[in-house]
Every structure is written in C-alpha cells, then in structure tokens.
Protein backbone atom coordinates (compact mmCIF):
# COMPACT_ATOMS: atom_id res chain seq x y z
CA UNK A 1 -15.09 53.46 74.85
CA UNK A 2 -15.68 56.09 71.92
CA UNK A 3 -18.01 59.02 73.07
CA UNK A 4 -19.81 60.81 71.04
CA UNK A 5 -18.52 60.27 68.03
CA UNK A 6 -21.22 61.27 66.15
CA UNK A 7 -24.19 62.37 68.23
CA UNK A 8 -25.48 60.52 70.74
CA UNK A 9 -23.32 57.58 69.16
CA UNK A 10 -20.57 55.47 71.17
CA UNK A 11 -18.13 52.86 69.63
CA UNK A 12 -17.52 50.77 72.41
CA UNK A 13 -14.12 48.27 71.65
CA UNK A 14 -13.88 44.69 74.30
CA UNK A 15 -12.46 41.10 74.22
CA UNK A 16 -14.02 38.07 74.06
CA UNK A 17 -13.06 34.29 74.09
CA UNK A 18 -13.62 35.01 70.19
CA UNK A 19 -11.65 37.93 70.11
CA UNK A 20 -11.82 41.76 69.49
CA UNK A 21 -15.50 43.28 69.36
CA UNK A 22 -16.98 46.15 69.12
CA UNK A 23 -20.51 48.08 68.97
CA UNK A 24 -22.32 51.27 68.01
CA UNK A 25 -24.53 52.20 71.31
CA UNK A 26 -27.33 54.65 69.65
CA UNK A 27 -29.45 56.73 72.85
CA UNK A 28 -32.78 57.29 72.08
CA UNK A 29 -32.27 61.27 70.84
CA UNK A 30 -29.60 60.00 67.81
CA UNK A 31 -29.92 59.49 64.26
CA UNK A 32 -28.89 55.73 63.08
CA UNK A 33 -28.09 57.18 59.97
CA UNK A 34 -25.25 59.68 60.87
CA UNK A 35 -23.65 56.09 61.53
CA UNK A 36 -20.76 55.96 58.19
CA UNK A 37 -17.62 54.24 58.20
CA UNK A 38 -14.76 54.94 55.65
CA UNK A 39 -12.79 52.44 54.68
CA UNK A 40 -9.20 53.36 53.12
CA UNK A 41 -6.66 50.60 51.55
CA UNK A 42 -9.14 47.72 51.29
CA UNK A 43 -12.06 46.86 49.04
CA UNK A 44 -15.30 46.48 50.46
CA UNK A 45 -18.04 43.86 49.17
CA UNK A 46 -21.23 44.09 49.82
CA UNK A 47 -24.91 42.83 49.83
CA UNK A 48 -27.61 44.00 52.40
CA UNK A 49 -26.44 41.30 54.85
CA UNK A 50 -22.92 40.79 54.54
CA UNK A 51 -19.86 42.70 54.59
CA UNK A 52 -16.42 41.87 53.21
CA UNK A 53 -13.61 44.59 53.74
CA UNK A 54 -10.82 42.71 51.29
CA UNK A 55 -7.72 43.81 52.63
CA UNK A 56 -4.20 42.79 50.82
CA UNK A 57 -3.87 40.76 53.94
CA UNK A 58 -6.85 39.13 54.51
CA UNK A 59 -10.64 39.68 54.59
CA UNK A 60 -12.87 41.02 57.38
CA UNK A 61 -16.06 39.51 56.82
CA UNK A 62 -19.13 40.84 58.97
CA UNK A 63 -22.41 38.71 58.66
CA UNK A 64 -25.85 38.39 60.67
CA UNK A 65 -26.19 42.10 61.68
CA UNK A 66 -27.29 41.97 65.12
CA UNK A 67 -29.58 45.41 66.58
CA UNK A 68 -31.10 45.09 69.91
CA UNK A 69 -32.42 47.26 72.42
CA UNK A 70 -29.86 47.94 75.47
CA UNK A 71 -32.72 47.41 77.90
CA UNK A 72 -35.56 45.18 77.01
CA UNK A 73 -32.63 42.85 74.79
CA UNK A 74 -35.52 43.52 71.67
CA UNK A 75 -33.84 42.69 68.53
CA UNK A 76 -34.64 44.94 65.80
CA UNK A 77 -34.17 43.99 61.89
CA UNK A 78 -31.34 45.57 60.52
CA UNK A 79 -28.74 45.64 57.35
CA UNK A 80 -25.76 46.90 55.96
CA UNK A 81 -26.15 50.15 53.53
CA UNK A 82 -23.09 51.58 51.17
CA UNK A 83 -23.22 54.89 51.10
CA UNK A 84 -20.43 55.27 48.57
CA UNK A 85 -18.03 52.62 47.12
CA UNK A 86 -15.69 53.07 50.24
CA UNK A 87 -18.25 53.96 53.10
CA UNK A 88 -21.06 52.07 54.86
CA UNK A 89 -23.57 52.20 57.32
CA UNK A 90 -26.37 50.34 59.00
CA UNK A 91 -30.49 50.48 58.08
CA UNK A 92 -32.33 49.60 61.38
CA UNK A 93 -35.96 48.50 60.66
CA UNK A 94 -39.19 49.58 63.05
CA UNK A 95 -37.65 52.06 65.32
CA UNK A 96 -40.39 54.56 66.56
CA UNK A 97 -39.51 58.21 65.63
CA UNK A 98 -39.85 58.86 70.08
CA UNK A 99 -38.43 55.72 71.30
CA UNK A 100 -36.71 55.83 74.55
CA UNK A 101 -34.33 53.10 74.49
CA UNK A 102 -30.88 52.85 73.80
CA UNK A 103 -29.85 50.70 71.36
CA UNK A 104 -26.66 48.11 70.03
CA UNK A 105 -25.40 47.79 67.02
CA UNK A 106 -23.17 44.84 66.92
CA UNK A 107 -21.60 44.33 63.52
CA UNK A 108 -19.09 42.36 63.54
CA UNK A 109 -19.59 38.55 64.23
CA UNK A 110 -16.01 37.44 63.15
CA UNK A 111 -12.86 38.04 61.75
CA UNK A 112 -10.73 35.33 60.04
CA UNK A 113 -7.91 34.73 57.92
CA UNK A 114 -7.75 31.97 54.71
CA UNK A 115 -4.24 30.75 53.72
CA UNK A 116 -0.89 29.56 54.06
CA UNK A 117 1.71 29.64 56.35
CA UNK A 118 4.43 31.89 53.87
CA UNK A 119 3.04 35.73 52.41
CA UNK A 120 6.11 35.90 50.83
CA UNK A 121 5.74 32.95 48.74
CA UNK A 122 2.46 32.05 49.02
CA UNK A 123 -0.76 34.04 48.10
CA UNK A 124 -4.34 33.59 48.34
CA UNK A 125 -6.83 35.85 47.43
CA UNK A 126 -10.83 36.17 47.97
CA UNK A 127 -12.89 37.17 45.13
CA UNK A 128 -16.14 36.42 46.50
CA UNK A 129 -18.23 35.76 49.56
CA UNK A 130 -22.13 34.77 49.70
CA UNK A 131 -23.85 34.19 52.78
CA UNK A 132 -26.90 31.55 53.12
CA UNK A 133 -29.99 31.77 55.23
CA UNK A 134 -28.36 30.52 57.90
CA UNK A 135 -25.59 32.87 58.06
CA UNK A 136 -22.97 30.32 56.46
CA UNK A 137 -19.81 32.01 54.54
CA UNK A 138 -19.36 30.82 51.25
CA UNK A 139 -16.07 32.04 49.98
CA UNK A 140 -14.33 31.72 46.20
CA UNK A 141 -10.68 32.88 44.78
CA UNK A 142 -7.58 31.60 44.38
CA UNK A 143 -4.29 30.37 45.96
CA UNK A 144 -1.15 28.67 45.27
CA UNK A 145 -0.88 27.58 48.51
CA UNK A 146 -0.64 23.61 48.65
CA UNK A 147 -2.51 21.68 52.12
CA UNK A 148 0.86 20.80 53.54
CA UNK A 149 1.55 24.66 54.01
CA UNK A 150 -1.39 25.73 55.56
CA UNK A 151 -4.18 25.96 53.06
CA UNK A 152 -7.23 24.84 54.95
CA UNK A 153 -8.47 21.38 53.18
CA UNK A 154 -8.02 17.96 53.84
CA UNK A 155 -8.21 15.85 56.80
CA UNK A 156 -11.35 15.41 58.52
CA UNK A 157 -12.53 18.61 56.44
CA UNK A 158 -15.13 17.45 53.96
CA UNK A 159 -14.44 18.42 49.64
CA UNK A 160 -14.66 17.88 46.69
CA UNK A 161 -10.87 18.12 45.82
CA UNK A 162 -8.04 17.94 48.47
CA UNK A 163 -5.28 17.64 46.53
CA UNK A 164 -3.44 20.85 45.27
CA UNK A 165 -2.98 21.27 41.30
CA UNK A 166 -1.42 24.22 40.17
CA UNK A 167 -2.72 28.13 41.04
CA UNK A 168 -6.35 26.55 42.13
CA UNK A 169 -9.38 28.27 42.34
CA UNK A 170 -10.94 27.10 46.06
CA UNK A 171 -14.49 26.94 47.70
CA UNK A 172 -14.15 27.49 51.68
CA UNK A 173 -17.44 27.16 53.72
CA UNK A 174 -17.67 28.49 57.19
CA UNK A 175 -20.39 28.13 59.66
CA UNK A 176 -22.56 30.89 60.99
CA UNK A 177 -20.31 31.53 63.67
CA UNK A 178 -16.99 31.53 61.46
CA UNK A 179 -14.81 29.16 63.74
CA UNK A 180 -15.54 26.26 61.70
CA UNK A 181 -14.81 25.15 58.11
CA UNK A 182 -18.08 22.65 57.07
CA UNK A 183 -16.25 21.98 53.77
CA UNK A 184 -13.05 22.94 51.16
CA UNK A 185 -12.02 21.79 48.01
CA UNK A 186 -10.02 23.08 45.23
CA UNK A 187 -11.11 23.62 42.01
CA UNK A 188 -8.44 23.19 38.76
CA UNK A 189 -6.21 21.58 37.10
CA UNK A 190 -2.46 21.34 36.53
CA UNK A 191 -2.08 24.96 34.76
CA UNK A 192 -3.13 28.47 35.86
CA UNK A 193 -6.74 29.42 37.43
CA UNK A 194 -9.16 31.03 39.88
CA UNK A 195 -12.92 31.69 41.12
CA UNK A 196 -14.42 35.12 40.71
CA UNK A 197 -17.78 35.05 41.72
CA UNK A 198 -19.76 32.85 43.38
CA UNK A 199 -23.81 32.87 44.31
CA UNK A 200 -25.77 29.89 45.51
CA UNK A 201 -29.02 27.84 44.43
CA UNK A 202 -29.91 27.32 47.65
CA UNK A 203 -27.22 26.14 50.27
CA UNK A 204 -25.25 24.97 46.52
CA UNK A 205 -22.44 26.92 45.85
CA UNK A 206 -21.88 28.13 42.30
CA UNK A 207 -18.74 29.47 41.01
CA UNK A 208 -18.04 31.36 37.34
CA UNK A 209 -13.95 31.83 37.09
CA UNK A 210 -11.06 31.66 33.92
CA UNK A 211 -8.72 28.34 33.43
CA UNK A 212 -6.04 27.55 31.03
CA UNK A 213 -6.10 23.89 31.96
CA UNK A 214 -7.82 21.57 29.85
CA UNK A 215 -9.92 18.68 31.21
CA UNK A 216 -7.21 16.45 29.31
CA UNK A 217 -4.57 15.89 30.43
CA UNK A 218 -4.30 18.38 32.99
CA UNK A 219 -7.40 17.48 35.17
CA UNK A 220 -9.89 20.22 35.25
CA UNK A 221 -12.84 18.66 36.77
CA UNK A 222 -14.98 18.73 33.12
CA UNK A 223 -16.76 15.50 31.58
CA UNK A 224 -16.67 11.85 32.77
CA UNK A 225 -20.08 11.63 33.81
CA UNK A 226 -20.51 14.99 35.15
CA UNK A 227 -22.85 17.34 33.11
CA UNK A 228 -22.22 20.52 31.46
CA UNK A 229 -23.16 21.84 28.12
CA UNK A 230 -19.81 22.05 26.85
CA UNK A 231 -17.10 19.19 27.60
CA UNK A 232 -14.44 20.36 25.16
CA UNK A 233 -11.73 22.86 26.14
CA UNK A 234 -11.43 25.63 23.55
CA UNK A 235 -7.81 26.62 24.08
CA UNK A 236 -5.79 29.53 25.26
CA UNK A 237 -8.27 30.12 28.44
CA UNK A 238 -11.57 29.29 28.79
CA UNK A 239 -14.40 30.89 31.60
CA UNK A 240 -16.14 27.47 33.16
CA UNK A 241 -18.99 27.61 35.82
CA UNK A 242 -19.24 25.05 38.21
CA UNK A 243 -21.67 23.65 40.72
CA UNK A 244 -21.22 21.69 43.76
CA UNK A 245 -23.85 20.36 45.90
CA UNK A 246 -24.86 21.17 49.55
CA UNK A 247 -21.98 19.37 50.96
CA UNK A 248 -19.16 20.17 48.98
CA UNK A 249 -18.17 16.86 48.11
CA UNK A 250 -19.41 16.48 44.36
CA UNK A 251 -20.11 18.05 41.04
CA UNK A 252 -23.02 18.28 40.61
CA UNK A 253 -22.46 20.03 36.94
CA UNK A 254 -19.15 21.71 35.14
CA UNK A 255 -18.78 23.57 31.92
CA UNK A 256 -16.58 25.38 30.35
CA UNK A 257 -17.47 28.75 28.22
CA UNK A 258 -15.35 29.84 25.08
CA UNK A 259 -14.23 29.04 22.17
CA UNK A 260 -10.71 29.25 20.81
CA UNK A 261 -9.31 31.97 21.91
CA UNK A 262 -9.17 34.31 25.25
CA UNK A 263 -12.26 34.02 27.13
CA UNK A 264 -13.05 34.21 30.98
CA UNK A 265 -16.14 34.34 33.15
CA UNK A 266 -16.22 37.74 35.41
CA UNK A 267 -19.86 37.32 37.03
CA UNK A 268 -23.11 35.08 38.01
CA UNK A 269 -26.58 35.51 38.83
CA UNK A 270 -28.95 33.11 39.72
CA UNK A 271 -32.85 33.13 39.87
CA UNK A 272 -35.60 31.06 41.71
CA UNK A 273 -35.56 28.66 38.93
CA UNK A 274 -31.88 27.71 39.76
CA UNK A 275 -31.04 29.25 36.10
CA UNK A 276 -27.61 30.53 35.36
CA UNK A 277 -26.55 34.31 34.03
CA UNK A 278 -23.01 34.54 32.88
CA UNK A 279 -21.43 37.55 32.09
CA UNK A 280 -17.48 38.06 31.35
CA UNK A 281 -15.86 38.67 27.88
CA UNK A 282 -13.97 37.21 24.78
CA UNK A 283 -12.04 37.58 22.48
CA UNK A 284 -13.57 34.00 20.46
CA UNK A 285 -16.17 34.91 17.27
CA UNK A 286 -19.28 32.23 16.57
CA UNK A 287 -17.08 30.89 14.09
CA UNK A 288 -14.29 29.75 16.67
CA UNK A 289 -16.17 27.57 19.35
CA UNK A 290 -18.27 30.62 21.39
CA UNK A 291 -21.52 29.23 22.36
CA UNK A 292 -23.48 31.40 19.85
CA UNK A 293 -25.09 30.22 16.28
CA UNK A 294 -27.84 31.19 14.42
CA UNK A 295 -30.13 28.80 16.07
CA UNK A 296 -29.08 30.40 19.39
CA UNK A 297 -31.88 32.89 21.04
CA UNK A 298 -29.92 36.06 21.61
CA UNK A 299 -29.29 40.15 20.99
CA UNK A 300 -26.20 39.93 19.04
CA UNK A 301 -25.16 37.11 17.73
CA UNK A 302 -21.94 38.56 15.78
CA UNK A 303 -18.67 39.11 17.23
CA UNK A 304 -17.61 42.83 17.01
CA UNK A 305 -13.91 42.30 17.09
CA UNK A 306 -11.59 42.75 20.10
CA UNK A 307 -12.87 41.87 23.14
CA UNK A 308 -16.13 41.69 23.70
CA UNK A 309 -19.17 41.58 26.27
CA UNK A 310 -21.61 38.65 26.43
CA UNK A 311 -24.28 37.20 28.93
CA UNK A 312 -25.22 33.68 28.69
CA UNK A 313 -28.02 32.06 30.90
CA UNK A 314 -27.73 28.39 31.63
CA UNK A 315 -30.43 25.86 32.32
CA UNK A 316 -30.14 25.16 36.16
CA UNK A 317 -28.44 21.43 35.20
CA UNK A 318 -26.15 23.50 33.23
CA UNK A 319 -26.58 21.10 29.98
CA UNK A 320 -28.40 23.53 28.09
CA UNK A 321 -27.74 27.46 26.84
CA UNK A 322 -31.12 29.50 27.16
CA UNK A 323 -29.78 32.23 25.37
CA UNK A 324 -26.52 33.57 24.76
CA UNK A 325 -25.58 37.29 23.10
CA UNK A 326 -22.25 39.03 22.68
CA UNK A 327 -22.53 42.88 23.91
CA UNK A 328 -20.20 45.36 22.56
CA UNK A 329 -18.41 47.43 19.75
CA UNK A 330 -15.52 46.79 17.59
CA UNK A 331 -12.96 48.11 20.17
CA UNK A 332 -12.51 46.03 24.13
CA UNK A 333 -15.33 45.77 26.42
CA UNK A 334 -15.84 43.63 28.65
CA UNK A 335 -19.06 42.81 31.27
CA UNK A 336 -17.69 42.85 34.76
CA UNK A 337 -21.08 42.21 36.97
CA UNK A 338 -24.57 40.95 36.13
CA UNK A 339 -27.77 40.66 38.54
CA UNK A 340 -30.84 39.05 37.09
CA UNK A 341 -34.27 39.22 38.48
CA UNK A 342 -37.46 36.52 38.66
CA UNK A 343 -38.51 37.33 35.43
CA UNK A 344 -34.80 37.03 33.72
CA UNK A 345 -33.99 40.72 32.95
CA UNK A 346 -30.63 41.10 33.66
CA UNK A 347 -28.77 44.60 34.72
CA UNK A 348 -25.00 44.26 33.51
CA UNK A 349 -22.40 47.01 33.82
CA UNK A 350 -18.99 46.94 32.46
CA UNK A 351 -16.26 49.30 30.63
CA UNK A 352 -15.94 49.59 26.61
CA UNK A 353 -13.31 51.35 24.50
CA UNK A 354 -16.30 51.58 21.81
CA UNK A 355 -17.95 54.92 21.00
CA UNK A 356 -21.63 54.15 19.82
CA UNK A 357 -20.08 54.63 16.06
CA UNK A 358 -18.01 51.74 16.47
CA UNK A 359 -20.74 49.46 16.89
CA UNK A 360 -21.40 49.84 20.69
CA UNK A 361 -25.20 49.85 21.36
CA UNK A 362 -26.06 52.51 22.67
CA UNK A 363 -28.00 55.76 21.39
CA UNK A 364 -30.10 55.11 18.10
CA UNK A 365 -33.67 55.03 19.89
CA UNK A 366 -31.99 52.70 23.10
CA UNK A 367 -33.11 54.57 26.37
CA UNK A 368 -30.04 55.80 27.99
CA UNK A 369 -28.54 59.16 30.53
CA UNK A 370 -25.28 59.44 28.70
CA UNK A 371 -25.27 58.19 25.06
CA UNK A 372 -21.81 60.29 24.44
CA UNK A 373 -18.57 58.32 24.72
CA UNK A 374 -16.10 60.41 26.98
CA UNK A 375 -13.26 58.81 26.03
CA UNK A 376 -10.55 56.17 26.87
CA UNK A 377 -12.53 53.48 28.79
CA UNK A 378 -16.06 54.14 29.70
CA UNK A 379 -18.13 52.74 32.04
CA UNK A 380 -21.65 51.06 30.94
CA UNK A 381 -24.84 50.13 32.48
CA UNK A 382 -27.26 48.35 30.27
C-alpha cells in the first residue's frame, strides 16, 4: 500500500488468481482529479473506455473502468481522461461535492501478451485496439510470427485465416475478461503487410492497413466472390480495408485502395450507417488507378504531386466510393487519423511539407488558428 500519494489518494498493489492488481482508494475529502499517471517509454492509446499503454514488449490494455463505493459496493460511472499525450487520469460521474464515502478505482482488468515464442527473431506489433459494448478486445497489427511458434491462431480457435503467409497483418479477439481468445485470423498474402487501425460496425471488426501482395498470385484475400469496390491490385503497395463478420470466420467485404504507385491506408472511421472514412496517403494521381475521376463527388480531385492526403468514405458493403478527395500541396503530406461524426463531417489531422503557396489549403478565406507554415513538417488539423 501507497499512502497518500496525492491527497487523500492510496495506490493499493495485491495478487489475484489473475494476477497483479491494483487500485486508487479516494476518501471522501480528495479530489478524483489530482489522480494523473505518466507514462515514460511506451505509447499510450486511448478512447474514453479503454486504455492501451504499447510498450516495445507488449501492450497493457485496461478496459471496463470499474468505480465503486468502498462501503455501500455503489458503482459509479466512470472513464479514462488524457491529460496530455503521455499522462492520464480517471472522470468519475455523479459524485456529490460532500459525499462521505470512500471510494475504488480499479483500472486495470488485465494484462496480456500477443506473440511468439522468439523476440529475437520474431516480432509482433499492435497498432490498434477497439473495445465493444461488451467489453471485448479487438486488436489489429502485424507479426511474422508463424502458429507453430506461438502466434495465437489455429486449433480449436475460430478465423478466418490460420495459416501464416508472409509478415501478416492479424485480428485477435479477446473476451471481456481477457483470458480468452473468441477468434484469430491472419490477414495477407505471400509478400509484406500489416493492420493499422481498426473500428467496428457493431461487434464486426474493420481493419484499414498497406500490402504489397497482390490478390494473384500471392493470396491477399481480394475478389472471388467477396465484395469490394476495387478487385485489381495497383502495384508497388496498395492500402485495402477489410471487413469480417461477428465471428471472425469470413469476409464479409475486401478492397484494396490505390492506384499504381505507393499508397497505404493510415486510419478509419465509421458512422451509424456502417459507412466507411479512409484516410492515409499516396503517391498515385487520377490518371494512375486512384479512386478519383471527374464523376467522383469530392474537394480535390487533382493530385498535387508527392505524397499526398486523401479521405475516402465507403458504402457500408464496401462496393461503392461515396466520395473520395486528395488533401494536400505539391510537397509530402500525408493524413494520419480521421474521426467522422453522424452527419459525415470528418476531423482529419496529419503533417505536410507544403506551405499554403505550394498548393496546401489552407489560408485564402478557410477558417484556421495558424495559417503560417513553420517549417520542415507541420502538423494539420482540418
């Protein structure tokens, strides 16, 4: 036990048949929010109820937040809150301003490695984790780490894909309590790729990644029968976005995204319709196989040169492209993260080498708090 480490705030450490826990114990007189943890070494990702610390060994995932009152065992609603990229804390919900009960903070519900058997030879890294309604893990990222040294698939585990390709992307589910796997598969073909974000439609997991294997000959799991808008590997490396159903054991659509030339898929969104918003970048013009024509509803519809930006937004059956727009100057840019709300506005953010002059939108009547490039590579928000 911890006293005091803030005020009125214990960290109490124990053992259970699960392993190591611990809790914040709050007394009535202290302030939840004087509650922050720094994390050094590790990246932490984050949503209101999850919490993934990705450390180069592993990732410590906390889920299902559980407050309650010491006394009367009164559970009170409660999430995570970043306070800064490498700190966090916990909101608790309907606590009286005089209440006179102490109260537990028990954050984390389980700890647990994904992997092989060999560090030094084997890797396999997490990229993403969502968390369904029922406190379910979904979890996305690569590995080169086949099923007969360790990597958890196969068996009497449920997926999609049990047999190891080359460098696969994978899609682990755990149950609530994280000592279960309720399906694996991998994802890819016989050359070089991985998962980097995943969200769900539902208790469907939906993954947006970068492969340089084609669906012929090398096996990528594009065409014959399953649906996608685009069934025809561009070349070099193409972003795909793929969609399994509840159970993890079929397609239930595949696509890939590119043209030509470089192109990969960096981040999803989805909205209560089940649609699709894409956001990565490429280096492929309209003219060289990138989804975008002049029939196509979209901002920009000309590649800028480089690298460039571009949000797409799929039909939920992913056969059809709502709209599709490149977003960026003449320099590199590219559109790391996108979140789309109900009505389909989407937020991206990013980094560009493009001062507004070189064709980068932003100044010229468009709303913005720094329309100045700084120079080198500066972030965006748009």
């Amino acid at each position: 036990m911890y006293k005091n480490l803030w005020d009125g705030v214990d960290l109490s450490y124990y053992f259970t048949a699960d392993g190591l826990k611990y809790d914040y114990i709050v007394s009535p007189e202290a302030d939840v929010s004087d509650i922050a943890i720094e994390v050094s070494g590790a990246n932490i990702v984050s949503n209101e109820l999850s919490l993934d610390i990705q450390t180069p060994l592993g990732s410590l995932m906390d889920t299902n937040l559980l407050t309650y009152g010491t006394a009367s065992n009164k559970e009170y609603p409660s999430t995570f809150e970043m306070k800064d990229k490498n700190t966090y804390g916990f909101l608790v919900h309907n606590l009286t301003k005089n209440r006179t009960e102490t109260i537990t903070i028990d954050p984390l519900v389980y700890s647990t490695y994904i992997g092989g058997s060999d560090t030094s030879t084997y890797v396999t890294a997490v990229h993403a984790v969502e968390v369904d309604e029922n406190g379910c893990a979904y979890i996305t990222g690569r590995t080169n780490v086949r099923e007969t040294d360790g990597f958890p698939i196969g068996g009497s585990i449920p997926g999609y894909d049990t047999t190891y390709c080359s460098r696969d992307a994978f899609i682990v589910k755990l149950n609530e309590q994280g000592t279960q796997i309720l399906y694996s598969t991998y994802i890819g073909g016989s050359s070089i790729q991985w998962g980097s974000d995943l969200k769900l439609d539902g208790k469907c997991a939906i993954i947006v990644g970068c492969t340089s294997s084609s669906s012929y000959p090398t096996n990528f799991p594009i065409g014959g029968g399953i649906p996608g808008f685009d069934k025809s590997y561009g070349g070099s490396s193409d972003g795909f976005c793929l969609k399994l159903n509840e159970e993890g054991t079929n397609v239930l659509f595949s696509t890939w995204i590119g043209g030509s030339r470089d192109d990969n898929a960096s981040s999803l969104s989805v909205d209560e319709n089940g649609c699709v918003y894409i956001s990565g970048r490429t280096r492929s013009s309209e003219n060289e196989g990138f989804p975008i024509n002049e029939s196509t509803v979209g901002y920009d519809k000309t590649y800028n040169g480089g690298y460039d930006g571009y949000i797409l937004k799929l039909s939920r059956n992913g056969d059809e492209v709502l709209y599709a727009t490149y977003f960026g100057g003449s320099q590199l840019e590219e559109a790391y993260a996108i979140d789309a709300d109900n009505e389909g506005n989407c937020v991206i953010t990013g980094y560009t080498l493009s001062p507004h002059y070189y064709g980068f939108p932003v100044g010229n009547g468009v709303p913005g708090y720094d329309q100045l490039y700084n120079g080198d590579r500066d972030c965006y928000i748009a």
